[in-house]
N, C-alpha and C. Protein backbone atom coordinates (compact mmCIF):
# COMPACT_ATOMS: atom_id res chain seq x y z
N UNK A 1 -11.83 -0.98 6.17
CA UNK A 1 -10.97 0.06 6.69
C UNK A 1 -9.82 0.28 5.72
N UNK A 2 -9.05 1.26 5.81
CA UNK A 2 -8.29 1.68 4.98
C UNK A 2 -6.86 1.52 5.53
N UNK A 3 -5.81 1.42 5.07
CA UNK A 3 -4.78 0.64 5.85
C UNK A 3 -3.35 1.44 4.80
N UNK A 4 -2.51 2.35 5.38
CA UNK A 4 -1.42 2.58 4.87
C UNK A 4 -0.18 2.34 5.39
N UNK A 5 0.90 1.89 4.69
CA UNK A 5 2.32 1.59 5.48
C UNK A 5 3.37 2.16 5.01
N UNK A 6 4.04 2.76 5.43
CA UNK A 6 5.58 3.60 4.85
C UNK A 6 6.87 2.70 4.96
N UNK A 7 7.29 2.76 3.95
CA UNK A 7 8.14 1.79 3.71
C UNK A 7 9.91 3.06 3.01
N UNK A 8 10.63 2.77 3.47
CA UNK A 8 11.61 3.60 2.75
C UNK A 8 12.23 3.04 1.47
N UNK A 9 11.85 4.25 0.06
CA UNK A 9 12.12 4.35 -0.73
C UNK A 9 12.89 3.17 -1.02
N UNK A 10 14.40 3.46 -0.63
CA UNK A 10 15.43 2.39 -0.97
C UNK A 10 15.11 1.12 -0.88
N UNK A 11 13.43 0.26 -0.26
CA UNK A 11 13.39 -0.92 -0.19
C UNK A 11 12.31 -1.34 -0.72
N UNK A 12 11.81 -0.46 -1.93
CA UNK A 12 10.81 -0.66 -2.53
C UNK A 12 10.75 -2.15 -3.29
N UNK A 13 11.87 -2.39 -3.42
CA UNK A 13 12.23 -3.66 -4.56
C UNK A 13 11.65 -4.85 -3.56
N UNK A 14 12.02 -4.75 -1.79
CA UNK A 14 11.81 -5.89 -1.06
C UNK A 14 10.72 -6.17 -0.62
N UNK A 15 9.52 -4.81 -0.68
CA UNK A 15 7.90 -4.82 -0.27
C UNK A 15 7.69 -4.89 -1.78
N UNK A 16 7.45 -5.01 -2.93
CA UNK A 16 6.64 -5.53 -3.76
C UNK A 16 7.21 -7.20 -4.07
N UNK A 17 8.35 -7.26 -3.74
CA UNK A 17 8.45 -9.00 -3.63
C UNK A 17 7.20 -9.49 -2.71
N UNK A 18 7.83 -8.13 -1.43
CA UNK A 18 6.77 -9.64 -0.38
C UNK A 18 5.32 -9.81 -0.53
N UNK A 19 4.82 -8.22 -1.11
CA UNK A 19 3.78 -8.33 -1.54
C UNK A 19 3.17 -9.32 -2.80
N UNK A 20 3.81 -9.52 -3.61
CA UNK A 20 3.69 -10.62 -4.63
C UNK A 20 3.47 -11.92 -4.50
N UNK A 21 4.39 -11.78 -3.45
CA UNK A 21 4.73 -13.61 -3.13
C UNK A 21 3.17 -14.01 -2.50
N UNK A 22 3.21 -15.25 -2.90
CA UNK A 22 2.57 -16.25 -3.02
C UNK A 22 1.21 -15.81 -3.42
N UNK A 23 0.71 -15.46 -4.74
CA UNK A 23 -0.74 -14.56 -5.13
C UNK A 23 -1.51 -15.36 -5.03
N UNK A 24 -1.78 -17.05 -4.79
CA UNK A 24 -2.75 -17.43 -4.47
C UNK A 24 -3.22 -18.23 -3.37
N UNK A 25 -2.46 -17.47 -2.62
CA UNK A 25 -2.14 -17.89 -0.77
C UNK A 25 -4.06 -17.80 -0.60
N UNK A 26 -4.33 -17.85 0.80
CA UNK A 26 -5.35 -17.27 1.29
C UNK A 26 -5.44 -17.33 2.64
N UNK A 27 -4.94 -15.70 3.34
CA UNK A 27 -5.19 -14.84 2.87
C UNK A 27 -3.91 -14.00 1.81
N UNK A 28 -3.97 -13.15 1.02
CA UNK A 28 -3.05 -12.93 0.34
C UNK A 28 -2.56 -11.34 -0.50
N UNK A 29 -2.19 -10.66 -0.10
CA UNK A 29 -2.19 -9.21 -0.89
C UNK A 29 -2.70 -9.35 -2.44
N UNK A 30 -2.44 -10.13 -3.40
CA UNK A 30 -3.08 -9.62 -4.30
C UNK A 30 -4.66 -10.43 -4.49
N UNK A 31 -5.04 -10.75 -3.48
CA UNK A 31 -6.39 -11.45 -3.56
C UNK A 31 -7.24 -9.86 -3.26
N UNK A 32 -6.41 -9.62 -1.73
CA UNK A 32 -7.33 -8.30 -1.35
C UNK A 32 -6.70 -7.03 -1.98
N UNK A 33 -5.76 -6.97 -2.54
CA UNK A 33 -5.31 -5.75 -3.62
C UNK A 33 -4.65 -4.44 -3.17
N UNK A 34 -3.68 -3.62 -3.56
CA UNK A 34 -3.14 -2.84 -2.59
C UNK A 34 -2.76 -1.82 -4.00
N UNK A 35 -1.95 -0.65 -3.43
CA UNK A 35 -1.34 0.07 -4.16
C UNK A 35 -0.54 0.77 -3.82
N UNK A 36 1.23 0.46 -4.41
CA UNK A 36 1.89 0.91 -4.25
C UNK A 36 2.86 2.27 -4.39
N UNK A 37 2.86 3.56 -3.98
CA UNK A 37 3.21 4.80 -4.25
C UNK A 37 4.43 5.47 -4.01
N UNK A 38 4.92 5.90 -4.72
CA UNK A 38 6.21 6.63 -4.42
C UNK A 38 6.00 8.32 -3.70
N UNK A 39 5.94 8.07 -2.42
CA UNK A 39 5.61 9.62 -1.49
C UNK A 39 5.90 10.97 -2.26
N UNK A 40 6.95 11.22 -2.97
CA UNK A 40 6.44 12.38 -4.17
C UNK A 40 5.29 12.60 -5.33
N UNK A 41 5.15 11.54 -5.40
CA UNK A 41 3.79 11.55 -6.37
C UNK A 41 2.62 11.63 -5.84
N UNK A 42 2.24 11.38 -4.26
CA UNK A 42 1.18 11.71 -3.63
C UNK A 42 1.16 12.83 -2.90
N UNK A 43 2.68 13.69 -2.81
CA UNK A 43 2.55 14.76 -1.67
C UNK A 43 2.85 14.34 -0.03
N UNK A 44 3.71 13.19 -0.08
CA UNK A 44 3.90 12.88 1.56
C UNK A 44 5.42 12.59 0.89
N UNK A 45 6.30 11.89 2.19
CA UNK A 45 7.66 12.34 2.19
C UNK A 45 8.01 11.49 0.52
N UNK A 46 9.51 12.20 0.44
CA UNK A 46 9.77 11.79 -1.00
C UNK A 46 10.75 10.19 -0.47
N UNK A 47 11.10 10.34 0.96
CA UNK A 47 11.92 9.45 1.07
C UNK A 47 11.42 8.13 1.03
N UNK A 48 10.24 7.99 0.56
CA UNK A 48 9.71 6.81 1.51
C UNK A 48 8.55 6.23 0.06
N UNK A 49 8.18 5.16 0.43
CA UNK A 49 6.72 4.78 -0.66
C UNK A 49 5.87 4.14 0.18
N UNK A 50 4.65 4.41 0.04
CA UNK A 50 3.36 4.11 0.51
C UNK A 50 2.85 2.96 -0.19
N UNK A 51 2.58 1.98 0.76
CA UNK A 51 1.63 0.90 0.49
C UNK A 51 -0.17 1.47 1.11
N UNK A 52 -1.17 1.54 -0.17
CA UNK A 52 -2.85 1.58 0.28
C UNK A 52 -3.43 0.37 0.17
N UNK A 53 -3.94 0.11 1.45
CA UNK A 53 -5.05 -1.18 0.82
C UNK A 53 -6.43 -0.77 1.94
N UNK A 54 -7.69 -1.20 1.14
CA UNK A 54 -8.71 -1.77 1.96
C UNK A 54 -8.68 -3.01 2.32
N UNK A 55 -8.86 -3.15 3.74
CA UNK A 55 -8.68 -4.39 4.37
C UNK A 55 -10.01 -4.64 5.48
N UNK A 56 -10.78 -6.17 5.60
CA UNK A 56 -11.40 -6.28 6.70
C UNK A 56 -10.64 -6.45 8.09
N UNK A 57 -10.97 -6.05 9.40
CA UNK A 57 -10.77 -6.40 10.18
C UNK A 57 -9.11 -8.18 10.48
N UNK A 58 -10.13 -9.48 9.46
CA UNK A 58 -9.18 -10.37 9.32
C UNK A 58 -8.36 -9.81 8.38
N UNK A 59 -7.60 -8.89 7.32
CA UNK A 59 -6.95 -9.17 6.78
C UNK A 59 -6.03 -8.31 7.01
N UNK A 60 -6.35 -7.01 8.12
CA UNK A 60 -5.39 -6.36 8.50
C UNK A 60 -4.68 -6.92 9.33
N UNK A 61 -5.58 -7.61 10.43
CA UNK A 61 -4.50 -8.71 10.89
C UNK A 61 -3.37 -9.21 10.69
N UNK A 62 -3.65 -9.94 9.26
CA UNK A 62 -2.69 -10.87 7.90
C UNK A 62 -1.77 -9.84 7.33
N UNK A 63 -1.98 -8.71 6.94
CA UNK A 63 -1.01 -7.31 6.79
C UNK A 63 -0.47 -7.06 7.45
N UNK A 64 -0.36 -6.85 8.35
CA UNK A 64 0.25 -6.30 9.74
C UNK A 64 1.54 -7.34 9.82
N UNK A 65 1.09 -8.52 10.49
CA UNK A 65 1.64 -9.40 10.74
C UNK A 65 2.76 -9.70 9.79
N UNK A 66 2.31 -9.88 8.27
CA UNK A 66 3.22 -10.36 6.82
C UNK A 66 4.49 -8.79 7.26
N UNK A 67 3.67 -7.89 6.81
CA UNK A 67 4.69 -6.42 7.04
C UNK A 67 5.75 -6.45 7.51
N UNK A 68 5.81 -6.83 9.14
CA UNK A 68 6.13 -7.37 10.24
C UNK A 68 7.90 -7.76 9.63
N UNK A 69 7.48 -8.81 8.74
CA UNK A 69 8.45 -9.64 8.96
C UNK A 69 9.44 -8.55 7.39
N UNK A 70 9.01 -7.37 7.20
CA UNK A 70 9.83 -6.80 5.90
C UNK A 70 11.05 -6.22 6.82
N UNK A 71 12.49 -6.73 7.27
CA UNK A 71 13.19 -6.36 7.70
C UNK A 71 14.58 -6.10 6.78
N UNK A 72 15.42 -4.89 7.18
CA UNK A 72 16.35 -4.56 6.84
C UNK A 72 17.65 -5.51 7.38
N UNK A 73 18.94 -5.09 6.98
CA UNK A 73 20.42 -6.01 7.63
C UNK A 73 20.28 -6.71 9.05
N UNK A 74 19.61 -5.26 9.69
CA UNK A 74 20.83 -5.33 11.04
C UNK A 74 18.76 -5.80 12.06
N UNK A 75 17.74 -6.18 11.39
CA UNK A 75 16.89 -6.59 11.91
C UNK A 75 15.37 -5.63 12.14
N UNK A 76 15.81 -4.35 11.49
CA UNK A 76 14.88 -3.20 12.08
C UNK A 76 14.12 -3.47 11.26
N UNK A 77 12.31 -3.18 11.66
CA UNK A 77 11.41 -3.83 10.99
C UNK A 77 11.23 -2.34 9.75
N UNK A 78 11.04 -2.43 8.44
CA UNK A 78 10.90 -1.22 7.84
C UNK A 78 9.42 -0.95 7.15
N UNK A 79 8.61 -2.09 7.29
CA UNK A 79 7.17 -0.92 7.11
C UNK A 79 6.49 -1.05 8.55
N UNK A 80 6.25 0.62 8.42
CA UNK A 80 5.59 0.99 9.57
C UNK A 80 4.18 1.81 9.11
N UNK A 81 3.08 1.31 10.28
CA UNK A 81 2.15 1.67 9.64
C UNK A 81 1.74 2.91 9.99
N UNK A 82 1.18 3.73 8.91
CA UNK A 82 1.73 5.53 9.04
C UNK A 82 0.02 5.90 10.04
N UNK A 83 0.15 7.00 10.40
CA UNK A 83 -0.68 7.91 11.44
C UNK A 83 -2.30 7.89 10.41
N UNK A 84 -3.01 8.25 11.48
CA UNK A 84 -4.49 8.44 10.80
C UNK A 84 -4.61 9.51 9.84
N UNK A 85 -3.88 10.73 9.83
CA UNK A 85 -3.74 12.07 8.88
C UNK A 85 -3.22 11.71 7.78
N UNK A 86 -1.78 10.77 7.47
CA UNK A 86 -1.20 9.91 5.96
C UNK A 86 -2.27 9.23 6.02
N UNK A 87 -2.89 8.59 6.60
CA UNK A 87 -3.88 7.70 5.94
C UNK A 87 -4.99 8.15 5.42
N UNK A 88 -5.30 9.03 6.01
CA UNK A 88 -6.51 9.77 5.00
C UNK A 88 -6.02 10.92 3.64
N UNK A 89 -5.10 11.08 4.01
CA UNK A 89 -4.42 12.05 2.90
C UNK A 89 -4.13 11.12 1.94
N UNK A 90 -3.62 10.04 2.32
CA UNK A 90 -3.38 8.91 0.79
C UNK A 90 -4.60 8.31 0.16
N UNK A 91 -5.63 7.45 1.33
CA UNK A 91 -6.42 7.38 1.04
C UNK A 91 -7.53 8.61 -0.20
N UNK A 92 -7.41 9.76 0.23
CA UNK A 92 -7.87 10.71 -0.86
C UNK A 92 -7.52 10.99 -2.05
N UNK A 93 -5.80 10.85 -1.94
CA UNK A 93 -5.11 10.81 -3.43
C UNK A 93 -5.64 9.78 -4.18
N UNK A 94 -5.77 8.01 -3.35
CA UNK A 94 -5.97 7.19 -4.41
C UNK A 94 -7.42 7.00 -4.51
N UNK A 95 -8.23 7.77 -4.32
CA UNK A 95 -9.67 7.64 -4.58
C UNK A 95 -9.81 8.62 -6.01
N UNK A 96 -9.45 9.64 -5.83
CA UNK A 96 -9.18 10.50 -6.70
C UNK A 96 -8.80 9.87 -8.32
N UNK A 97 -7.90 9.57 -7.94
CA UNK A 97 -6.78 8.61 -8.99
C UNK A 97 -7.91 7.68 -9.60
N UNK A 98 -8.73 7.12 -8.81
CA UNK A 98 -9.65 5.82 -9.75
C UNK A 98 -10.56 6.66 -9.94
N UNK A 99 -11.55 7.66 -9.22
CA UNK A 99 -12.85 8.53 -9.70
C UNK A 99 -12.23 9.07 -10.92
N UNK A 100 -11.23 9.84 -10.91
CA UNK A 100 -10.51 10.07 -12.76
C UNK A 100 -10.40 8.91 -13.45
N UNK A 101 -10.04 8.00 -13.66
CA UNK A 101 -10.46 6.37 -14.30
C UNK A 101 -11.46 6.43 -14.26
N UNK A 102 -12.58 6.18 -13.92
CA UNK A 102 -13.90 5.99 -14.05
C UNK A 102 -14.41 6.64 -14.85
N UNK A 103 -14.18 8.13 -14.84
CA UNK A 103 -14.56 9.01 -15.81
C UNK A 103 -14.03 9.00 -17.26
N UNK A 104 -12.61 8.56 -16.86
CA UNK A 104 -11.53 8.52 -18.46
C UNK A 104 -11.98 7.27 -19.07
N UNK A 105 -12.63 6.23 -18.51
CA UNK A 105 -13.38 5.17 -19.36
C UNK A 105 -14.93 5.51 -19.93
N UNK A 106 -15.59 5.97 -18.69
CA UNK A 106 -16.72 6.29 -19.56
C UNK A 106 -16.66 7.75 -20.50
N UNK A 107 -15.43 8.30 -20.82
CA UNK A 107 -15.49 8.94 -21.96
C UNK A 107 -15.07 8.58 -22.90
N UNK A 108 -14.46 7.45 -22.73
CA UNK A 108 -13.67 6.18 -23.68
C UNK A 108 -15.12 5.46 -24.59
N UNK A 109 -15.72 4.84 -23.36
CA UNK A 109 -16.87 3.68 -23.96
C UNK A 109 -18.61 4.48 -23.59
N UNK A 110 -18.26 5.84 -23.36
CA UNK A 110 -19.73 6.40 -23.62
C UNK A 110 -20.99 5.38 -23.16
């Protein structure tokens, strides 16, 4: 399944920490792999950046939950996980994004 979370702009610095941390946990974001977007570059809000990942069933679980704990000062939780319409609209941008890779290599290595 495909799994997106909106995170506001200004706390981009504190979701790729948490995402980082501990890379050889298990389970662990960069085991199952994600991608991080700044909402103007995909066409959704500019205020905000998008986390994409494919996730099984167990690891959205483990996402959800980790997310959970990305809180601001005063306690408010700040990634929230966005509607089925951002999720397929991002989901399409970043498919896009690698089907162009795919192609820009095999015109690379023929």
């Amino acid at each position: 399944m495909n799994m997106v979370f909106e995170v506001p702009a200004s706390s981009k610095a504190k979701l790729v920490a948490l995402l980082e941390a501990d890379p050889y946990g298990k389970p662990c974001f960069s085991r199952n792999g994600y991608k991080v977007k700044d909402g103007a570059h995909i066409g959704q809000d500019k205020d905000k950046c998008y986390v994409f990942m494919r996730a099984t069933d167990e690891f959205a679980v483990f996402a959800r939950g980790k997310l959970k704990t990305l809180v601001d000062a005063e306690g408010k939780e700040l990634a929230v996980e966005s509607k089925p319409e951002v999720v397929a609209a991002v989901a399409k941008v970043i498919e896009e994004e690698e089907n162009n890779a795919e192609v820009g290599f095999g015109a690379i290595f023929g």
